[in-house]
C-alpha atoms as a PDB file:
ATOM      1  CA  UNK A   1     -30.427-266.906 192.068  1.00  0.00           C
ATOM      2  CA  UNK A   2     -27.862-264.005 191.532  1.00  0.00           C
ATOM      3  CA  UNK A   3     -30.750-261.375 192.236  1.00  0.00           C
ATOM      4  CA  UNK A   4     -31.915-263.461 195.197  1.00  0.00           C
ATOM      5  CA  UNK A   5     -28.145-262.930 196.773  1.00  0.00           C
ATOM      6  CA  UNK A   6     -28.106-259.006 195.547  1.00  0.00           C
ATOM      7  CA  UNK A   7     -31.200-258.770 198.060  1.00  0.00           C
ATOM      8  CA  UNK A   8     -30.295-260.629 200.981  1.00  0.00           C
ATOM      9  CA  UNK A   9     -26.480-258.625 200.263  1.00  0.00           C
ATOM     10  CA  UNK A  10     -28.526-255.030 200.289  1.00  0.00           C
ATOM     11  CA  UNK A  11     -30.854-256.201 203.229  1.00  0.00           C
ATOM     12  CA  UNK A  12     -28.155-256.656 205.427  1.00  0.00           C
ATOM     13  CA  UNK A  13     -25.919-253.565 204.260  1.00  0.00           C
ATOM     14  CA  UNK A  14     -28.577-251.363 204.371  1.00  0.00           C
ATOM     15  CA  UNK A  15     -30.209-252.831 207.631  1.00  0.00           C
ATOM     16  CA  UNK A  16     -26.851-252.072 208.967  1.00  0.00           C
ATOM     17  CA  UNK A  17     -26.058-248.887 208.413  1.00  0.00           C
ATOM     18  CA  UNK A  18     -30.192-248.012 209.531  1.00  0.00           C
ATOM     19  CA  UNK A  19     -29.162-249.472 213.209  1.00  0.00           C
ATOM     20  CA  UNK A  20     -26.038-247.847 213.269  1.00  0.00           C
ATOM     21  CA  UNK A  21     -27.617-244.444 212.233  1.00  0.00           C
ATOM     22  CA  UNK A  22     -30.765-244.092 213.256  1.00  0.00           C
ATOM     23  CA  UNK A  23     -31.246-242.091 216.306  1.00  0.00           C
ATOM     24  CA  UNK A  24     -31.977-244.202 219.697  1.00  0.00           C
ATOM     25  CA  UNK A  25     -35.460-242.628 220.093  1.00  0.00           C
ATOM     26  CA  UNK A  26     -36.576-244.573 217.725  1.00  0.00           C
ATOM     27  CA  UNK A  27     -37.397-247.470 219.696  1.00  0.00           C
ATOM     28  CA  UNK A  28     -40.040-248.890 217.213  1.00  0.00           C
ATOM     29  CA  UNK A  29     -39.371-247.292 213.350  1.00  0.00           C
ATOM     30  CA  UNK A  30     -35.801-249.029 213.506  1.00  0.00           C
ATOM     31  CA  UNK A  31     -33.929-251.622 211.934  1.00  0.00           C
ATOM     32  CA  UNK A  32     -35.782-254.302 214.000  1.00  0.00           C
ATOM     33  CA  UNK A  33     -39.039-253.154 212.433  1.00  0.00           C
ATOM     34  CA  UNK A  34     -37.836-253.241 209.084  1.00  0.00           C
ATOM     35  CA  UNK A  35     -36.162-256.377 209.921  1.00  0.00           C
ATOM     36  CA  UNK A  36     -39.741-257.189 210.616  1.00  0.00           C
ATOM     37  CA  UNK A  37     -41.223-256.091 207.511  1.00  0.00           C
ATOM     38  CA  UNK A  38     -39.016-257.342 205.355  1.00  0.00           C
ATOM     39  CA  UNK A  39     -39.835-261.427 206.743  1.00  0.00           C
ATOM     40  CA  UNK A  40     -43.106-260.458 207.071  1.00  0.00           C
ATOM     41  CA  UNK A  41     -43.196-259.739 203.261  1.00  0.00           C
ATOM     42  CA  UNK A  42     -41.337-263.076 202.338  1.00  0.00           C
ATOM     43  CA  UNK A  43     -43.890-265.067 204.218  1.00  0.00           C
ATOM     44  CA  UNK A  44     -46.895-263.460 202.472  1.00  0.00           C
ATOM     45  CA  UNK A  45     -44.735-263.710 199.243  1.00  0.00           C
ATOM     46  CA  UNK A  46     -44.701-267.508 199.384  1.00  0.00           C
ATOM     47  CA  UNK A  47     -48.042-267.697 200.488  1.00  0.00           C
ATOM     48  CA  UNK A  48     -49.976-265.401 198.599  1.00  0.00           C
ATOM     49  CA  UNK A  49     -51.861-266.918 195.613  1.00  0.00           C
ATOM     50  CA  UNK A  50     -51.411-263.295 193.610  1.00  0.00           C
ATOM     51  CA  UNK A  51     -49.184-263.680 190.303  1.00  0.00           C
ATOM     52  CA  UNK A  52     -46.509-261.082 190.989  1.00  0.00           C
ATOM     53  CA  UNK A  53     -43.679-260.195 188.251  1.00  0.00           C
ATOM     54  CA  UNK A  54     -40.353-261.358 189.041  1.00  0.00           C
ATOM     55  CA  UNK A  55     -39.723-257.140 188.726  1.00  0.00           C
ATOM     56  CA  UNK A  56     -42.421-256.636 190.960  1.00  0.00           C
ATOM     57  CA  UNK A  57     -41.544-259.159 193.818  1.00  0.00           C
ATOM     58  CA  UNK A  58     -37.767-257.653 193.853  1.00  0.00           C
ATOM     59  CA  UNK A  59     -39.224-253.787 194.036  1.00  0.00           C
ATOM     60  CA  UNK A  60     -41.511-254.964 196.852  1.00  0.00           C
ATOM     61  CA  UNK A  61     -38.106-256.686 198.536  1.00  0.00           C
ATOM     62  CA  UNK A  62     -36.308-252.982 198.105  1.00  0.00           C
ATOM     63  CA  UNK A  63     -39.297-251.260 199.745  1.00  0.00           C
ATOM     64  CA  UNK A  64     -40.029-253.130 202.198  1.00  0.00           C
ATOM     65  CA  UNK A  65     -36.369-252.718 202.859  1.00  0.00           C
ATOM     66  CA  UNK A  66     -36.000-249.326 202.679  1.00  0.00           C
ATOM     67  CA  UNK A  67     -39.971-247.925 203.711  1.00  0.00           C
ATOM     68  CA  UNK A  68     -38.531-245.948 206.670  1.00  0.00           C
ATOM     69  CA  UNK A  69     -35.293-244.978 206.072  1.00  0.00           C
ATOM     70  CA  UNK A  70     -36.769-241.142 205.824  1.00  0.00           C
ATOM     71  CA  UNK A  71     -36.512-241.556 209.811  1.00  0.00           C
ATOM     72  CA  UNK A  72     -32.825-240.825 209.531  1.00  0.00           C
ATOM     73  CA  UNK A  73     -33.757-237.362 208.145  1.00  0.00           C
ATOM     74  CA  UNK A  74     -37.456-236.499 208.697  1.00  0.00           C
ATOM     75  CA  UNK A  75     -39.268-238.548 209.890  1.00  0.00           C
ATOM     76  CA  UNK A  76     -42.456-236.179 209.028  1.00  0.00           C
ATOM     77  CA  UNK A  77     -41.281-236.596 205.443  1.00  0.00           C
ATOM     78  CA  UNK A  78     -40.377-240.608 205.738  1.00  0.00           C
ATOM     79  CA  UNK A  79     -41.525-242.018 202.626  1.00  0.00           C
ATOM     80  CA  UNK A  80     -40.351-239.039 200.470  1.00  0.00           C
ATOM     81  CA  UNK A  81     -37.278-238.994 202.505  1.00  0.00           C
ATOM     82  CA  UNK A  82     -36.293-242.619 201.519  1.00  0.00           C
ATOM     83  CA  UNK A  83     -35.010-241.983 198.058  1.00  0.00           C
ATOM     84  CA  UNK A  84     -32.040-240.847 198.361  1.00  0.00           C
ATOM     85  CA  UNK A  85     -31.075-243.846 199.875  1.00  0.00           C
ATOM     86  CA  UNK A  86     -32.779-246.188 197.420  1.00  0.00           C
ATOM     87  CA  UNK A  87     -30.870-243.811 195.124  1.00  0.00           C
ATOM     88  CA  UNK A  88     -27.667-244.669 197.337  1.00  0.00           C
ATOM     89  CA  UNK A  89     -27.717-248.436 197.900  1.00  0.00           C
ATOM     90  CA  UNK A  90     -29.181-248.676 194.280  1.00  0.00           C
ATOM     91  CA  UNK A  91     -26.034-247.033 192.820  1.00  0.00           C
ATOM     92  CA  UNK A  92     -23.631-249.610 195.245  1.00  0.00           C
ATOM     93  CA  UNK A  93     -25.390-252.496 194.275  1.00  0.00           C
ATOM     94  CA  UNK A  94     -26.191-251.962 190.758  1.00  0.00           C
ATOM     95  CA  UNK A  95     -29.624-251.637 191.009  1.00  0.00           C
ATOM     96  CA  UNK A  96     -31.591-250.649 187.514  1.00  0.00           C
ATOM     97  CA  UNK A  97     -33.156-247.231 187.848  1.00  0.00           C
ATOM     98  CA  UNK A  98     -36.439-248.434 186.921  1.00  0.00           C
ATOM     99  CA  UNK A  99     -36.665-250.993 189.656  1.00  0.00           C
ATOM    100  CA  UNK A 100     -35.811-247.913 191.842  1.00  0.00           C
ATOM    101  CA  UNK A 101     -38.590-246.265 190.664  1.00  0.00           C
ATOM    102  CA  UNK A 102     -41.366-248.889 191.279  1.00  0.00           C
ATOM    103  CA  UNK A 103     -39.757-249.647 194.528  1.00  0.00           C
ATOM    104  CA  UNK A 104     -40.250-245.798 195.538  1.00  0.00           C
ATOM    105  CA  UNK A 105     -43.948-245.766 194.324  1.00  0.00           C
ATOM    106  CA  UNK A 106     -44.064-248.461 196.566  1.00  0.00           C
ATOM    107  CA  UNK A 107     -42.889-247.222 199.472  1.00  0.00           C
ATOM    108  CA  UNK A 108     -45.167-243.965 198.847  1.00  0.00           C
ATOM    109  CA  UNK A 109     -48.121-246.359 198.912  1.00  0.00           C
ATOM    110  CA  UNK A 110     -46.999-246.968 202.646  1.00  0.00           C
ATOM    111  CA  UNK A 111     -47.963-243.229 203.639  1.00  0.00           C
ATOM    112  CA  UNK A 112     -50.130-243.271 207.136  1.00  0.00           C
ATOM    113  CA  UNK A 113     -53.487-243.564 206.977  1.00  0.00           C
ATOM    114  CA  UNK A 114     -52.719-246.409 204.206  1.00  0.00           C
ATOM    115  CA  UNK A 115     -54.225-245.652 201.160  1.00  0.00           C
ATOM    116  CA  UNK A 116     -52.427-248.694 199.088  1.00  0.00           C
ATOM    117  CA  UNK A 117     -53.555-248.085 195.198  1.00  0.00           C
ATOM    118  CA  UNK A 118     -51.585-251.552 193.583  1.00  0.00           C
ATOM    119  CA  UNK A 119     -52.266-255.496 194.650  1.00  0.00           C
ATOM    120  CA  UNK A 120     -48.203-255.209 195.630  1.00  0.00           C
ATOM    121  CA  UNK A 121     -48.675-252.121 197.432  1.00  0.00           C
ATOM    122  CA  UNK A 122     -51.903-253.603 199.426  1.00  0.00           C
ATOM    123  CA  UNK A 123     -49.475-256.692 200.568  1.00  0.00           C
ATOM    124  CA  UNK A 124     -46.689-254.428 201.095  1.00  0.00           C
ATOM    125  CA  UNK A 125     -48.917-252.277 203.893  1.00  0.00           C
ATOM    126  CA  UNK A 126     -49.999-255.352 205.213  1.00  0.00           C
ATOM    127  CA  UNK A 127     -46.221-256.572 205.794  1.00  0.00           C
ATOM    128  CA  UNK A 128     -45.663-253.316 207.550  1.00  0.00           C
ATOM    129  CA  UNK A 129     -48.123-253.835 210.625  1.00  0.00           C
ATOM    130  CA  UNK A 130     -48.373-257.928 210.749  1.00  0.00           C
ATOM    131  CA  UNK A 131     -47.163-257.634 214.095  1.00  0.00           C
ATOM    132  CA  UNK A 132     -50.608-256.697 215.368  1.00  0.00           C
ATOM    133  CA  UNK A 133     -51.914-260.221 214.256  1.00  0.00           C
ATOM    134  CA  UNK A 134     -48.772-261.702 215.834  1.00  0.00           C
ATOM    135  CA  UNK A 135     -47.959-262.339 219.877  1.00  0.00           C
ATOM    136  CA  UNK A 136     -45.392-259.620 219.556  1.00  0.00           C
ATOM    137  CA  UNK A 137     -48.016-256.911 219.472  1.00  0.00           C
ATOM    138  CA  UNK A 138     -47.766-255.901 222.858  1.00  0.00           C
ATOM    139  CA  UNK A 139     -43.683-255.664 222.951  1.00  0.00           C
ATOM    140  CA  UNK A 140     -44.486-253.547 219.256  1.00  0.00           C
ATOM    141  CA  UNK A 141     -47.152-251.577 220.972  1.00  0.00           C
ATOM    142  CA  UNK A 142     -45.046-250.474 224.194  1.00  0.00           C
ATOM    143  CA  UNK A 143     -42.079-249.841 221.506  1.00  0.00           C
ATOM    144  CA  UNK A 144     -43.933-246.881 219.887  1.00  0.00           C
ATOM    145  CA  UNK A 145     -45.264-245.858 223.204  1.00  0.00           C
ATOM    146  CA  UNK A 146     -41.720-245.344 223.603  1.00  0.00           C
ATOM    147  CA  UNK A 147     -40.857-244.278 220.907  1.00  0.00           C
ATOM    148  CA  UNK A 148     -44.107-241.292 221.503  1.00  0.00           C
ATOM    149  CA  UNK A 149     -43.057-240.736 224.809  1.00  0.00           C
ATOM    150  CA  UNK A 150     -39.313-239.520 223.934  1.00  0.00           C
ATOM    151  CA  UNK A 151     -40.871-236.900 221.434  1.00  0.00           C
ATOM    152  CA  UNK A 152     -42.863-235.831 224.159  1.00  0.00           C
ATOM    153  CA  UNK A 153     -46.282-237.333 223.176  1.00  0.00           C
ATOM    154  CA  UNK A 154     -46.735-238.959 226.965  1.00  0.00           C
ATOM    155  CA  UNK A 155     -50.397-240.790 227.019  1.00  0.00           C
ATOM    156  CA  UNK A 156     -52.048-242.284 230.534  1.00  0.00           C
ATOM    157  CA  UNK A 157     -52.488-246.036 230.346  1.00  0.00           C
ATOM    158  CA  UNK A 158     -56.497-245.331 229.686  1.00  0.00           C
ATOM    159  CA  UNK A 159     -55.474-242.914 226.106  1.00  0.00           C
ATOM    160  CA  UNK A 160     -53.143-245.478 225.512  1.00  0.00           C
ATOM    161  CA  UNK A 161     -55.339-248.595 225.523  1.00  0.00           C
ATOM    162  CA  UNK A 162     -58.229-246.075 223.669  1.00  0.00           C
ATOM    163  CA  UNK A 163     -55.393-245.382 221.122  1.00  0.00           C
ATOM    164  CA  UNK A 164     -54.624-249.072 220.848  1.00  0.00           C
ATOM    165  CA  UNK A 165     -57.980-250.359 220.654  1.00  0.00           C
ATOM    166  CA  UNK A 166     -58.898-247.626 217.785  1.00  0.00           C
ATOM    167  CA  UNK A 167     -55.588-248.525 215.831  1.00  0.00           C
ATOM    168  CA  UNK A 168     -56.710-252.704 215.499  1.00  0.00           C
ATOM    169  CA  UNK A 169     -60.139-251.647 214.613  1.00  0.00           C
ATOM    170  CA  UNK A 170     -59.413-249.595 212.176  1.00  0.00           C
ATOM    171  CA  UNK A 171     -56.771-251.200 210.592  1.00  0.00           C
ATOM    172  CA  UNK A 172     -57.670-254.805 209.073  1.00  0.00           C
ATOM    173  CA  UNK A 173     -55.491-256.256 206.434  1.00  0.00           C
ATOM    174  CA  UNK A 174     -55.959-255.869 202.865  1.00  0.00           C
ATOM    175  CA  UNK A 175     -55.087-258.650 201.407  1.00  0.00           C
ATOM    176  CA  UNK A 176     -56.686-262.247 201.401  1.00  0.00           C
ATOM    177  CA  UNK A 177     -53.341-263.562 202.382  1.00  0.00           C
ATOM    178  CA  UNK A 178     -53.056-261.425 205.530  1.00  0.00           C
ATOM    179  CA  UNK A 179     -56.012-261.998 207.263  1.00  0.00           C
ATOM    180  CA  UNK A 180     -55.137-266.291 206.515  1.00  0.00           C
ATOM    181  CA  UNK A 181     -52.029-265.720 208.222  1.00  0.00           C
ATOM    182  CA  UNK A 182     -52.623-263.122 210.920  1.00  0.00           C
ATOM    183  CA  UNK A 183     -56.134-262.527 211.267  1.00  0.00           C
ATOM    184  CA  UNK A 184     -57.365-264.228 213.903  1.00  0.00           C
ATOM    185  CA  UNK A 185     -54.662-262.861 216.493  1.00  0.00           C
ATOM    186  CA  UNK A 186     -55.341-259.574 215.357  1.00  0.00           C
ATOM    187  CA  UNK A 187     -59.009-260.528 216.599  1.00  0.00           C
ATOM    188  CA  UNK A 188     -57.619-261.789 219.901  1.00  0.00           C
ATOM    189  CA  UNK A 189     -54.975-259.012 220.574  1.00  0.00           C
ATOM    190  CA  UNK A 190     -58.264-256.793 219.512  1.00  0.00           C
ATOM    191  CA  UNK A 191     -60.353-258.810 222.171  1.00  0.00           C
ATOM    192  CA  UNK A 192     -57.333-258.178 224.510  1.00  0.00           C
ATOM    193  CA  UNK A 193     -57.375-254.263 224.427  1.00  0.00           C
ATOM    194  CA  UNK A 194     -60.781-253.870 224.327  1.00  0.00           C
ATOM    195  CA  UNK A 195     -60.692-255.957 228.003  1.00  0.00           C
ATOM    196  CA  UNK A 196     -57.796-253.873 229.073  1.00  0.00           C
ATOM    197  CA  UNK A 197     -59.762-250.938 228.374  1.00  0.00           C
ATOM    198  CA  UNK A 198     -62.617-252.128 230.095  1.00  0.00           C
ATOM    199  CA  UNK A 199     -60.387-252.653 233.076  1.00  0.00           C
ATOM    200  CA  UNK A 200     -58.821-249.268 233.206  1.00  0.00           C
ATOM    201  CA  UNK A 201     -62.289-247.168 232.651  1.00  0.00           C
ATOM    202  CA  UNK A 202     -64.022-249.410 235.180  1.00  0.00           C
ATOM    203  CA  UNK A 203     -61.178-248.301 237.892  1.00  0.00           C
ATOM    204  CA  UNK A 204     -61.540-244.788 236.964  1.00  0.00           C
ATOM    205  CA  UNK A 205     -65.169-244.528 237.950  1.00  0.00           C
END
């Protein structure tokens, strides 16, 4: 029970000070989305049928906390970027260094195109883009168009829709308790874009 408080204490300190830093362009990798993640995680914690270590349930709680912080720095550089502030927190809150560690290995196993190499690290990617087998998708989506847009990546409404409906076809879940929980609405927000995309290229002939 005392590490269960230590979490929730560090989730909230350190999804603090990520809103309060984090530059306003980033209208998707924010504290929101790690507010997100970190839920997300809990959910497929209770639900998932895979016998994880009490050490290896609180490093997944740490990364899923801390997976973007490298946004505050370099965002090219994110997951690399992120310990020193593992380091940070972890040296506030008493965290042992070896649970910083596995938490960082963690968080490297979130790199973009996922490439997750551990059972925790597979439900850990899956935490971090749940929201495309969840209604929210579409706020999420228009987020990181946002979020493009203010870096100066502008896309028409027909590359963004293309973008969209490659991203949810190429990224299923990889765990058993992802696809339970949020497969089927990734299916439908699939089935959604695709139409959308139909629309848009029918209007442009």
């Amino acid at each position: 029970m005392a590490r269960d408080f230590c979490i929730k204490t560090l989730q909230e300190a350190a999804l603090s000070y990520l809103a309060e830093h984090l530059d306003r362009r980033y209208s998707y990798h924010n504290a929101v989305h790690s507010q997100d993640v970190c839920a997300a995680l809990e959910e497929f914690l209770q639900s998932t049928a895979d016998p994880f270590e009490p050490s290896e349930r609180e490093a997944l709680q740490i990364a899923a906390i801390f997976h973007d912080f490298g946004y505050l720095v370099r965002p090219d550089e994110n997951e690399i970027c992120c310990r020193e502030y593992v380091q940070m927190f972890g040296k506030e809150f008493a965290l042992p260094l070896a649970l910083q560690v596995r938490a960082m290995e963690l968080i490297m196993e979130t790199a973009f195109p996922y490439r997750p190499i551990s059972a925790a690290g597979k439900l850990l990617c899956d935490a971090d883009i749940e929201y495309i087998g969840r209604d929210v998708f579409w706020q999420r989506a228009a987020d990181f168009r946002q979020e493009l847009a203010a870096q100066g990546q502008v896309m028409t409404d027909l590359q963004w829709y293309c973008r969209e409906v490659e991203f949810l076809r190429s990224n299923a879940f990889f765990t058993d308790t992802a696809n339970r929980l949020r497969g089927a609405l990734r299916m439908e927000n699939l089935r959604q874009a695709e139409a959308r995309l139909q629309k848009l290229a029918r209007e442009k002939i």
